[in-house]
Protein backbone atom coordinates (compact mmCIF):
# COMPACT_ATOMS: atom_id res chain seq x y z
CA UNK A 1 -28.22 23.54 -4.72
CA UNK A 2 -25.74 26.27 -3.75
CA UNK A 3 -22.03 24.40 -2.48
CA UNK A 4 -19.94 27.06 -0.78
CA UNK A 5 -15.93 27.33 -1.76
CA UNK A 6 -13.54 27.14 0.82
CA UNK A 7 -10.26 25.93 2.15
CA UNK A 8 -9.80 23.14 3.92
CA UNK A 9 -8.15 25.63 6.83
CA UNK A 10 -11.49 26.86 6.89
CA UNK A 11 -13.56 23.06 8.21
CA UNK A 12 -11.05 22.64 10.46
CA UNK A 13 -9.67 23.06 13.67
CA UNK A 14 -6.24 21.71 13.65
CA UNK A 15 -3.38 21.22 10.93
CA UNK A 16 -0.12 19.72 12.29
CA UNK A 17 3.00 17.61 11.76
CA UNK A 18 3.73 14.12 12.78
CA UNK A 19 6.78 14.37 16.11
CA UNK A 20 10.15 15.69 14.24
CA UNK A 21 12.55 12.81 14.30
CA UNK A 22 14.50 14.60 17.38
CA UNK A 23 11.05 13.79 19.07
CA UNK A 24 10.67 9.77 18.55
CA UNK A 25 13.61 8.03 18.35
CA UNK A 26 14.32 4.76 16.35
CA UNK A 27 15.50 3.41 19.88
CA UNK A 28 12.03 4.38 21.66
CA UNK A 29 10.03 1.69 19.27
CA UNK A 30 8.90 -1.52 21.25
CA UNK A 31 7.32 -4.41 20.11
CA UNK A 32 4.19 -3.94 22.12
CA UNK A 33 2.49 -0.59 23.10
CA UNK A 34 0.30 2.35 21.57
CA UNK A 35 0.26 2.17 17.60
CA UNK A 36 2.07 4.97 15.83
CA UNK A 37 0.72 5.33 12.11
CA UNK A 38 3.52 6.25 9.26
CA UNK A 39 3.02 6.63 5.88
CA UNK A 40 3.51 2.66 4.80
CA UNK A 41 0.59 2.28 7.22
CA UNK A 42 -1.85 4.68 4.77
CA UNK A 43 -3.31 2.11 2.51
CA UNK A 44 -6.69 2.72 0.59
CA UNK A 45 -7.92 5.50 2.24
CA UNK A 46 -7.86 3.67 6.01
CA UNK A 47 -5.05 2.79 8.71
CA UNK A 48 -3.59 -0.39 8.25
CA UNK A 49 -2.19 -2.30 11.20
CA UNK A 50 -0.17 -4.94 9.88
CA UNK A 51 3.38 -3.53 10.05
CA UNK A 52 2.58 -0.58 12.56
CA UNK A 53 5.22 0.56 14.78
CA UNK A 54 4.38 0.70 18.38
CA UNK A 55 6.02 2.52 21.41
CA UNK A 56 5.29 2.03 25.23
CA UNK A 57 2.73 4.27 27.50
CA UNK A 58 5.50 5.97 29.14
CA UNK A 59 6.34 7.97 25.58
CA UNK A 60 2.60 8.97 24.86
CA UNK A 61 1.74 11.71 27.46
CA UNK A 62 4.61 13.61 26.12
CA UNK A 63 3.50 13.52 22.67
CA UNK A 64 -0.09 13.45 23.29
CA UNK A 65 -0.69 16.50 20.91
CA UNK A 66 -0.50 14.25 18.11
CA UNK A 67 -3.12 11.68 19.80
CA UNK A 68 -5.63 10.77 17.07
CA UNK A 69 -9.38 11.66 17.17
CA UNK A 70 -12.18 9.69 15.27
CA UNK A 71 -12.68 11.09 11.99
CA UNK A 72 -9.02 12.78 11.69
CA UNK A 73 -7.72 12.51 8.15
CA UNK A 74 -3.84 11.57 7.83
CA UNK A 75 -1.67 12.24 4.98
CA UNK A 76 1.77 11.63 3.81
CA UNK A 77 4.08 14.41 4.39
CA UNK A 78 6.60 12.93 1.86
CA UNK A 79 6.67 10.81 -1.60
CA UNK A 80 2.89 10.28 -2.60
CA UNK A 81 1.31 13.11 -1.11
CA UNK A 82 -2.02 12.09 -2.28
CA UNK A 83 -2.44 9.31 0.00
CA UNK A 84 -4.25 9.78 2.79
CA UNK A 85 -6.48 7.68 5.28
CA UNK A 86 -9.30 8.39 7.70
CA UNK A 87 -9.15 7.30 11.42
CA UNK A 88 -12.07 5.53 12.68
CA UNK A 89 -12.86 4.93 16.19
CA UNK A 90 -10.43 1.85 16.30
CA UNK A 91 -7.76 3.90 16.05
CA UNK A 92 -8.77 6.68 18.29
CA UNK A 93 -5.58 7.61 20.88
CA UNK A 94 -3.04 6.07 18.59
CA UNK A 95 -0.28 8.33 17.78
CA UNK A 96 0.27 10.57 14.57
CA UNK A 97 3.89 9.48 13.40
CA UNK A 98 7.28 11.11 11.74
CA UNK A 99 6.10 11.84 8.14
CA UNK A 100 2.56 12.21 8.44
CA UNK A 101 0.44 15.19 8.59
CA UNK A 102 -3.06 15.19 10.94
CA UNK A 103 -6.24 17.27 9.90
CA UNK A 104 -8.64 17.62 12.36
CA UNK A 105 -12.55 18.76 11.21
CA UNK A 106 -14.58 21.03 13.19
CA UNK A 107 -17.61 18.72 12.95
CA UNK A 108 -19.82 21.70 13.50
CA UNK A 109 -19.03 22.89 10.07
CA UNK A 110 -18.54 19.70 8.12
CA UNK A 111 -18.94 16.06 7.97
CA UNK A 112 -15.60 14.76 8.78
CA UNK A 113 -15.78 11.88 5.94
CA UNK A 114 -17.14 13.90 3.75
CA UNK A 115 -14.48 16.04 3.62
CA UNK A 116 -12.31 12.76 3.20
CA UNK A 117 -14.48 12.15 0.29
CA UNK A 118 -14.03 15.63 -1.08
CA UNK A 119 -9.82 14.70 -0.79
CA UNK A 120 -10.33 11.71 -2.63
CA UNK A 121 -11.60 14.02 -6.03
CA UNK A 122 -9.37 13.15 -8.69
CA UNK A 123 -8.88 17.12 -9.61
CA UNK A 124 -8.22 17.97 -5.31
CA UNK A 125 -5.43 15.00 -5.52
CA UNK A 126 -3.95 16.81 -8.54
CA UNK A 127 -4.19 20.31 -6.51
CA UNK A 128 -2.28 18.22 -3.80
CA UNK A 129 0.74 16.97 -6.13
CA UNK A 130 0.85 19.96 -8.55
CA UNK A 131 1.29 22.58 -4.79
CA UNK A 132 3.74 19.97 -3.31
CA UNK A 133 7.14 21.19 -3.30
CA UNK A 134 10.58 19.05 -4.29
CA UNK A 135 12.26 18.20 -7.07
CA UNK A 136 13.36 14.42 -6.60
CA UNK A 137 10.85 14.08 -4.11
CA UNK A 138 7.40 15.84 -3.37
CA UNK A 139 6.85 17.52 0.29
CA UNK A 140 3.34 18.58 1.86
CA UNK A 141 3.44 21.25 4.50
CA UNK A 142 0.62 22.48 7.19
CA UNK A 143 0.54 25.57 4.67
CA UNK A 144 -0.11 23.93 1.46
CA UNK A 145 -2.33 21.52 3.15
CA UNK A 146 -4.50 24.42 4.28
CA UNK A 147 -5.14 25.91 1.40
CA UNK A 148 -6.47 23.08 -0.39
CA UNK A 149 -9.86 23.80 -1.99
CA UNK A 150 -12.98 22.28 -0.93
CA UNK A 151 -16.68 22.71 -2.13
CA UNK A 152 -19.54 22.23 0.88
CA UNK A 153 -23.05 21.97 0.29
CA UNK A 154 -25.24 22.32 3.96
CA UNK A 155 -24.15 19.76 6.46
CA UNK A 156 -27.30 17.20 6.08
CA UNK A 157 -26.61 17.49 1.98
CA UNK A 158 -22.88 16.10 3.36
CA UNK A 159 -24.50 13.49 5.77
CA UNK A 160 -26.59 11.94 3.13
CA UNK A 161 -23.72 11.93 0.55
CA UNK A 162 -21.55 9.75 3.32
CA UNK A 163 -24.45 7.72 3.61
CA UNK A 164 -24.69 6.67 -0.18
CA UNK A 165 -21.18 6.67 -0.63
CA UNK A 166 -20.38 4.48 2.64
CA UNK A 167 -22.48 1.92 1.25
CA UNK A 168 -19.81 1.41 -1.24
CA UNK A 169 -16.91 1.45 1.44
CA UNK A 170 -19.10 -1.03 3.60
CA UNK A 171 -19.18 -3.51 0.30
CA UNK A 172 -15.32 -2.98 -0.20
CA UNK A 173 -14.73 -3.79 3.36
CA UNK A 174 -16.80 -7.03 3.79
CA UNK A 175 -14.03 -7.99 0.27
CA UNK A 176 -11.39 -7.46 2.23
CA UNK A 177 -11.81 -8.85 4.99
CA UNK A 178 -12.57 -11.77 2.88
CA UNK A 179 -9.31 -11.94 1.17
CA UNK A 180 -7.25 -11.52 4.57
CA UNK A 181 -8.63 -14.76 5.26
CA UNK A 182 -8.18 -16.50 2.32
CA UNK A 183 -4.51 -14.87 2.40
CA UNK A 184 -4.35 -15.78 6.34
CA UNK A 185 -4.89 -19.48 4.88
CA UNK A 186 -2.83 -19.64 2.27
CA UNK A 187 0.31 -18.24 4.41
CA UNK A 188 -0.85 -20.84 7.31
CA UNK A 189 -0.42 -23.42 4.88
CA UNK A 190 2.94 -22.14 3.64
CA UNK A 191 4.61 -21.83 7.23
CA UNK A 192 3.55 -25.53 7.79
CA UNK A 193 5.23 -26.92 5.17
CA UNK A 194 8.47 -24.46 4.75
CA UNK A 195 8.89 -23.38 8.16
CA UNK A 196 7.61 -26.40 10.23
CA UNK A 197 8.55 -28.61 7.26
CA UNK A 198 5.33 -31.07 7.81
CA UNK A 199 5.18 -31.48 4.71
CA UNK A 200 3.21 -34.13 3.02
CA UNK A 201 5.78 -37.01 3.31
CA UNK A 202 7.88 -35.64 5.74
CA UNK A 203 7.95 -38.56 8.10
CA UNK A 204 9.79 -40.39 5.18
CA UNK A 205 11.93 -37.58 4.08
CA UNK A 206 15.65 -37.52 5.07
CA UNK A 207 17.39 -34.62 5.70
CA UNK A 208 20.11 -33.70 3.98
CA UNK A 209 22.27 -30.96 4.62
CA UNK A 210 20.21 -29.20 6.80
CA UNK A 211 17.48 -29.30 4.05
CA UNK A 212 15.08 -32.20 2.99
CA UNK A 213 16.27 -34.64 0.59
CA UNK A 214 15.78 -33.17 -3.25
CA UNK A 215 15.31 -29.85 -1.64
CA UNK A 216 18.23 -26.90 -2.27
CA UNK A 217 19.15 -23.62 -0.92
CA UNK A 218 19.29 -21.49 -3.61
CA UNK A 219 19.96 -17.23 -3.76
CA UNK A 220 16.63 -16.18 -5.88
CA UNK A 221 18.71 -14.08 -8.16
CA UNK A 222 20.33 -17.95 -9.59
CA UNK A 223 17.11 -19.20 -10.36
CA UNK A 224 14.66 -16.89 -11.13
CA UNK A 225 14.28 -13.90 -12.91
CA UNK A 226 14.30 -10.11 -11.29
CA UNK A 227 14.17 -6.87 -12.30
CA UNK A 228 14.09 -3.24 -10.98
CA UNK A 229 11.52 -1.15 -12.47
CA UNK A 230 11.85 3.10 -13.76
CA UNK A 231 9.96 5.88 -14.64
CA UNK A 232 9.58 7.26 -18.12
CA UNK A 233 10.84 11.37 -18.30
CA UNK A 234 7.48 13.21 -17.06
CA UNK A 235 9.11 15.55 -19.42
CA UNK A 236 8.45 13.55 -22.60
CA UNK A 237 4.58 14.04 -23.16
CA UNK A 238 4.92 11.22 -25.90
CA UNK A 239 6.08 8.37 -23.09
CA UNK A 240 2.91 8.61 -21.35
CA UNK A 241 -1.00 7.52 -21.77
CA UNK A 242 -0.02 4.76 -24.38
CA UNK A 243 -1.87 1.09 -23.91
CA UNK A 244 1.38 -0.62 -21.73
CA UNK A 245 -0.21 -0.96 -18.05
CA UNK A 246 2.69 1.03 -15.37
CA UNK A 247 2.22 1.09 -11.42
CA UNK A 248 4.27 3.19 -8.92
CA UNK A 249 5.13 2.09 -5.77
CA UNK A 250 1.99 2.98 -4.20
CA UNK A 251 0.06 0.07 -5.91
CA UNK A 252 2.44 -2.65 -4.01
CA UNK A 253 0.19 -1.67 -0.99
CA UNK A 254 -2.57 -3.99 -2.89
CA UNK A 255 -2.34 -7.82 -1.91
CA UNK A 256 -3.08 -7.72 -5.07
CA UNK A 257 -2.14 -5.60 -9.02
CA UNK A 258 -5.37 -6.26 -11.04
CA UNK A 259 -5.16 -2.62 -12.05
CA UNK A 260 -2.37 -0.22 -13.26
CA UNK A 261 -1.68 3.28 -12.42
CA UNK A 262 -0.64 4.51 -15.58
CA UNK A 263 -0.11 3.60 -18.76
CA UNK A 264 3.07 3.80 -21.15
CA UNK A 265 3.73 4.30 -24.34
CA UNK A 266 6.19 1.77 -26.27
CA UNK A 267 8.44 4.71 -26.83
CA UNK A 268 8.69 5.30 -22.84
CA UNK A 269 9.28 1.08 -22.33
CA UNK A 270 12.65 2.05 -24.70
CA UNK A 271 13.60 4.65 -23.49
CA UNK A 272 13.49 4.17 -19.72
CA UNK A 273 14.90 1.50 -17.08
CA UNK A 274 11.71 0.07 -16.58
CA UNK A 275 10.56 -3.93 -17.82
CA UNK A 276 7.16 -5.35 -18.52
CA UNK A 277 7.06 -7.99 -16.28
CA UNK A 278 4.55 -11.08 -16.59
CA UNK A 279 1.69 -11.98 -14.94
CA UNK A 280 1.99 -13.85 -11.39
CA UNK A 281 5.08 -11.43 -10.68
CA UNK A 282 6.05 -10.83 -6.95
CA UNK A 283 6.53 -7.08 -6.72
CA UNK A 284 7.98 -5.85 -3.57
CA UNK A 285 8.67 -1.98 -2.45
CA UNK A 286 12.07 -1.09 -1.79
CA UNK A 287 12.57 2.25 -0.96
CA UNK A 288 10.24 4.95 1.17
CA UNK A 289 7.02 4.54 2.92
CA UNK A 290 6.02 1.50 0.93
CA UNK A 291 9.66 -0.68 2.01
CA UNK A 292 8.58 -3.75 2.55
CA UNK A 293 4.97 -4.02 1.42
CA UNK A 294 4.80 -7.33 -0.67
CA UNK A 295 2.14 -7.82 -3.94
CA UNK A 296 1.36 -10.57 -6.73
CA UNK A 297 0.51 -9.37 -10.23
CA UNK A 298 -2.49 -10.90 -11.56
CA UNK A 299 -1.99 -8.60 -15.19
CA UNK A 300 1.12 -7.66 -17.24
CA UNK A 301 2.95 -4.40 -15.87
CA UNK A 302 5.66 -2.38 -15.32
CA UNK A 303 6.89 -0.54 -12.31
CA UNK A 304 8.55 2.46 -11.41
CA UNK A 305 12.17 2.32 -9.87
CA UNK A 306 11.14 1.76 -6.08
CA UNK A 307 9.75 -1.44 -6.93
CA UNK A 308 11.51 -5.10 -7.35
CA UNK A 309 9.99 -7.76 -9.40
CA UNK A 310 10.90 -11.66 -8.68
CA UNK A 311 9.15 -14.25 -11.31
CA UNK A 312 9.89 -17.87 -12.38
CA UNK A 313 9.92 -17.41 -16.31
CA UNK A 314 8.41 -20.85 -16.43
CA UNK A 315 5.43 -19.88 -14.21
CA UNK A 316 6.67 -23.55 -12.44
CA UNK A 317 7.55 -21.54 -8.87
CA UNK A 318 5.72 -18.44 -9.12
CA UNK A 319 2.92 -19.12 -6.16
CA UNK A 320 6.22 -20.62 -3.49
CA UNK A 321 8.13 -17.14 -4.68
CA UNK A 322 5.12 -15.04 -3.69
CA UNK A 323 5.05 -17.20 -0.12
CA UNK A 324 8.60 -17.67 0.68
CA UNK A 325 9.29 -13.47 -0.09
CA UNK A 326 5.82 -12.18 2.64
CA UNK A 327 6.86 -14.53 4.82
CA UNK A 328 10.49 -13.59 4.65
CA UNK A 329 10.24 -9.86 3.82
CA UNK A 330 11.49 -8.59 7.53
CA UNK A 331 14.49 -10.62 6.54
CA UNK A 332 15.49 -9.10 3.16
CA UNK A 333 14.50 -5.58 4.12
CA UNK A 334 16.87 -6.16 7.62
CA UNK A 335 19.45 -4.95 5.43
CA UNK A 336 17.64 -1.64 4.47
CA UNK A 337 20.32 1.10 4.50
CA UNK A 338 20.01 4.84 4.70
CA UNK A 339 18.73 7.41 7.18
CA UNK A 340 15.80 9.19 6.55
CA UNK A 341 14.70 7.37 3.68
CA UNK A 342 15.99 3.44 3.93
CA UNK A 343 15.82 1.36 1.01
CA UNK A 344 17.37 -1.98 -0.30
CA UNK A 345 17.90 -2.83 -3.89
CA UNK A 346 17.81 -5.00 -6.24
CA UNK A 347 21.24 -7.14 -5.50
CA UNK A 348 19.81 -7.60 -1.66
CA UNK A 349 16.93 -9.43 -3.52
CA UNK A 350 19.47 -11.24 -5.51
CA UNK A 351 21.33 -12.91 -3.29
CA UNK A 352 17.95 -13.79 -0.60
CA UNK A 353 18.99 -17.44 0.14
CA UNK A 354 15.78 -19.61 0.00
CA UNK A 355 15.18 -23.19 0.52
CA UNK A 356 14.01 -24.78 -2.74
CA UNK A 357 11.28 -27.56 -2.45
CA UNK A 358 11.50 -30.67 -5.31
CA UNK A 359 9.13 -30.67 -7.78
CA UNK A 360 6.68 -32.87 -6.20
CA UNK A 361 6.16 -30.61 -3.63
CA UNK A 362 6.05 -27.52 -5.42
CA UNK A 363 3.17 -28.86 -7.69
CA UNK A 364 1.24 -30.03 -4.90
CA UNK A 365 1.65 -26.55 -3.35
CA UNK A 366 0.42 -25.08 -6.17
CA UNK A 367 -2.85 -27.37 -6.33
CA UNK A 368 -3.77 -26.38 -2.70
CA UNK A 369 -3.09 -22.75 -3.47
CA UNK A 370 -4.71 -21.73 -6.59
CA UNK A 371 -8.16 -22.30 -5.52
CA UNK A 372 -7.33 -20.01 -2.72
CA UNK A 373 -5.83 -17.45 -5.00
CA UNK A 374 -8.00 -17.87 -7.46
CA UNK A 375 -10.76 -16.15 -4.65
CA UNK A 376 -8.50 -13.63 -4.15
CA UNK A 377 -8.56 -12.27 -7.48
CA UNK A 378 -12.38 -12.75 -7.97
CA UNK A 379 -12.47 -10.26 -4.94
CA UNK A 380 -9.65 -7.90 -5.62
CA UNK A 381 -11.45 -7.61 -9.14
CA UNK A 382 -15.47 -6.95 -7.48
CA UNK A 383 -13.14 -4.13 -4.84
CA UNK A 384 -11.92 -2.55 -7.97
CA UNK A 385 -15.37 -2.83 -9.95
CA UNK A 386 -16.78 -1.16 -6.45
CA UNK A 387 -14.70 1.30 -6.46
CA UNK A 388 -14.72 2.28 -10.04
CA UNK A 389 -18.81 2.46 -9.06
CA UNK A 390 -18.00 4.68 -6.46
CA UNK A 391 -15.48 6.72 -7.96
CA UNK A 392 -17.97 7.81 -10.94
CA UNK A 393 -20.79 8.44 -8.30
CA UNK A 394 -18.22 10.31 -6.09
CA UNK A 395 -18.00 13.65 -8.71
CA UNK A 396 -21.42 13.85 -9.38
CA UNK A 397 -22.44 13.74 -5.81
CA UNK A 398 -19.37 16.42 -5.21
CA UNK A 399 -20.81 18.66 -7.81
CA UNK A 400 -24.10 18.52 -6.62
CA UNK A 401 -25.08 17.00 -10.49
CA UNK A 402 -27.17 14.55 -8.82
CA UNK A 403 -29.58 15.98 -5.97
CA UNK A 404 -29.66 14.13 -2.76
């Protein structure tokens, strides 16, 4: 089978920017509206909603050039400029936002998801990083992005590949939709105690200082551990692809870190900022596209410097830290500072007053939640296991090594 070599310039009709910053203001965000997708909002290859910023009907005719179609593929214009996501019908009109990059297919010469597919190759992801530009931090342009290098086989060789391979997605999608609910459940069940406070016992409970009797308001840098993660040199080939699991920012995107996304080697744990940090670990993004994105580490790993860790030593707390910080991350990152690229850091986290439940209530908030959790991880571990499937299927079908 004969797969033709082109650029991705070449499949497609339009390559473009996100509005410049003089184009959407901070000031022209409203809580309600048409969704505007940013980089934070690229997770896993599709458009998350969760945290999307939204601006009102009256700002979209002017900026309806960056409308997006079904089947456009957004990317990250800054930071991890492999990540990309493709737009399904849902979020067809939404609005292409600051920082991201939209690539249109001409579906008459390819299958737009298959050329997604084709961007998810380990070796085109490499193309993108290695032809970004920046020193501290990597840059895509329209220009680099079209040059990227593609291989196409006939377009119903393409339709039956994103037929196979969609069966995967389809699989990985049921998972998660899964785990939102267990997650939904679990957070339900957190704001009814904490935020409500019904918890169980409350009608006896006096209130103390604002704050149920045996309860405290703590700052989560006095009682539990945190730590700020770092990167290794790059430039030290002997710091990297040893057996100690490392995740950048990126990975905080996952409810869930079953999986790292490198490994160090001892040498680069001593000779770098970063801290293995034990499993059941809050991890939270503080810097970039990822600010604010919230994770629970179900393995032992380090981070790189954009990422916080919180962790009760004792494993006692570790489940009520993971609660308290989702349901209270607008609050911590409120004090984000910078322009262009806001970030908190690690003394923000620090000194995060919380409202400390007893003991009593602590353990029977863990009983409730680690069945729950427990789910969760049996699913995040079949996603990866699903992917992993995929992934090895996804070169071979790209190389045409297995016919279709």
């Amino acid at each position: 089978m004969s797969w033709e070599k082109v650029k991705l310039s070449n499949v497609s009709t339009d390559i473009q920017t996100g509005p410049f910053g003089s184009q959407l203001h901070q000031s022209d965000y409203s809580e309600t509206g048409t969704p505007v997708v940013m980089p934070k909002d690229l997770i896993n290859g599709k458009i998350s909603e969760e945290s999307i910023a939204r601006v009102p009907s009256s700002h979209v005719e002017r900026l309806k050039k960056h409308k997006i179609k079904t089947g456009d593929i957004l990317y990250s214009r800054r930071g991890d400029v492999g990540r990309c996501a493709f737009a399904t019908v849902h979020e067809e009109n939404w609005l292409c936002g600051t920082g991201c990059l939209r690539v249109t297919v001409d579906e008459l010469k390819a299958n737009p998801k298959f050329v997604f597919y084709q961007l998810q190759k380990a070796e085109t992801i490499g193309w993108v990083v290695n032809h970004a530009v920046g020193a501290t931090m990597l840059n895509l342009n329209t220009s680099i992005l079209s040059d990227v290098p593609l291989e196409l086989p006939d377009l119903k060789t393409q339709h039956r590949i994103v037929d196979m391979l969609s069966a995967y997605d389809d699989l990985i999608e049921n998972n998660q939709k899964q785990i939102k609910l267990l997650e939904e459940a679990a957070q339900r069940l957190y704001k009814e105690w904490f935020v409500d406070l019904r918890f169980p016992g409350h009608e006896e409970s006096k209130i103390v200082d604002g704050v149920p009797e045996g309860w405290k308001k703590v700052q989560l840098g006095e009682v539990f551990t945190t730590v700020l993660g770092g990167t290794p040199s790059r430039n030290k080939i002997d710091y990297w692809g040893g057996n100690i699991p490392w995740i950048n920012s990126g990975a905080v995107n996952n409810l869930r870190i079953v999986k790292e996304s490198e490994f160090i080697t001892e040498l680069g744990l001593s000779n770098s900022s970063t801290k293995i940090m034990p499993v059941h670990t809050t991890v939270l993004a503080i810097t970039g596209a990822t600010l604010g994105q919230v994770s629970y580490t179900e393995i032992e790993v380090c981070a790189n410097q954009s990422v916080v860790g919180v962790y009760d030593s004792k494993d006692i707390y570790n489940e009520f830290i993971y609660l308290t910080i989702s349901n209270k991350i607008k609050e911590i990152i409120s004090e984000a500072m910078g322009g262009a690229q806001q970030h908190i850091n690690k003394d923000v986290v620090n000194r995060f007053e919380v409202v400390m439940p007893d003991n009593d209530i602590n353990k029977k908030l863990k009983n409730q939640i680690k069945p729950l959790f427990k789910k969760i991880i049996n699913l995040c571990c079949d996603i990866e296991n699903l992917k992993e499937a995929r992934d090895r299927l996804l070169p071979k079908l790209m190389n045409g090594e297995i016919e279709v």
